[in-house]
Protein backbone atom coordinates (compact mmCIF):
# COMPACT_ATOMS: atom_id res chain seq x y z
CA UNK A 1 -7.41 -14.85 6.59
CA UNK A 2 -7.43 -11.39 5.97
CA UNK A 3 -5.53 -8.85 8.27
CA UNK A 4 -6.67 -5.94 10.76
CA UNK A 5 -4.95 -3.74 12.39
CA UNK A 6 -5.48 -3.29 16.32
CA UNK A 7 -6.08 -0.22 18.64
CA UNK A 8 -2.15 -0.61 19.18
CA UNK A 9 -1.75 1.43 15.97
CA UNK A 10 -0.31 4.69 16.06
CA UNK A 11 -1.19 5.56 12.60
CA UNK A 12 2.70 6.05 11.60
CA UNK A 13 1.58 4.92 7.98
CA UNK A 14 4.30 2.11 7.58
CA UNK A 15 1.91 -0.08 6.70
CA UNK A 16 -0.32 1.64 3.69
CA UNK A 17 3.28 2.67 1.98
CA UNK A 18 4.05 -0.95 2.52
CA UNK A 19 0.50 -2.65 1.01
CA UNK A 20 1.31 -3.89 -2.59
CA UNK A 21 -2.52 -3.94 -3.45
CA UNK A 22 -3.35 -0.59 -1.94
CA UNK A 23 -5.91 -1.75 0.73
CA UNK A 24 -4.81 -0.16 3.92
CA UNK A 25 -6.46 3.43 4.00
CA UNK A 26 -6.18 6.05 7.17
CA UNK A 27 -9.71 5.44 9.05
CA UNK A 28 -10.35 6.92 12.21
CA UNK A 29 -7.96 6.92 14.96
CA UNK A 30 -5.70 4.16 13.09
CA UNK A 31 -5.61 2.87 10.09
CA UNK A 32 -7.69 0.06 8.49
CA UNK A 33 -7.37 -3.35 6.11
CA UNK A 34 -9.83 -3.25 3.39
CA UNK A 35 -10.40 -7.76 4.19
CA UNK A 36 -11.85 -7.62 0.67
CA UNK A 37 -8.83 -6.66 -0.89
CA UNK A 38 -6.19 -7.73 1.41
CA UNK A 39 -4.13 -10.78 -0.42
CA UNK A 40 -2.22 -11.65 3.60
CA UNK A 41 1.25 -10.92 2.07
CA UNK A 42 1.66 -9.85 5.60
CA UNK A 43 4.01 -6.77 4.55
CA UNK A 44 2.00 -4.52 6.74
CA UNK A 45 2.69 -6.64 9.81
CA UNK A 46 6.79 -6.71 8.88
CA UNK A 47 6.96 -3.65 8.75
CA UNK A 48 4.72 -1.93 11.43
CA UNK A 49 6.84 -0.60 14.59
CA UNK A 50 4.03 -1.51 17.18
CA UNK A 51 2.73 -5.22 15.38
CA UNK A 52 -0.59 -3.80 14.92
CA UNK A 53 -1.66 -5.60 12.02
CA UNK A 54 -2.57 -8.89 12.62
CA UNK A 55 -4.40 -11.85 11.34
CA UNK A 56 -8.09 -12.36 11.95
């Protein structure tokens, strides 16, 4: 399954630098998973200082 992030993110950008496939874009308040493009590498959630991303 695809991953989202939760309202724990603090929108430090971690994850979108991290995304190999480019689907994590700044939304509003946090950022957000694109579940259409996400391929569940799960390099958002390794490197995200809060564990915001997670899997649905």
């Amino acid at each position: 399954m695809a991953y989202k992030i939760s309202d724990a993110c603090i929108s430090c950008g971690a994850c979108a630098a991290q995304c190999p496939v480019e689907c994590i874009k700044e939304g509003n308040g946090k950022y957000e998973i694109n579940p259409e493009q996400c391929i569940e590498c799960g390099g958002c959630a390794n490197v995200c200082p809060v564990s915001a991303p997670e899997q649905e």
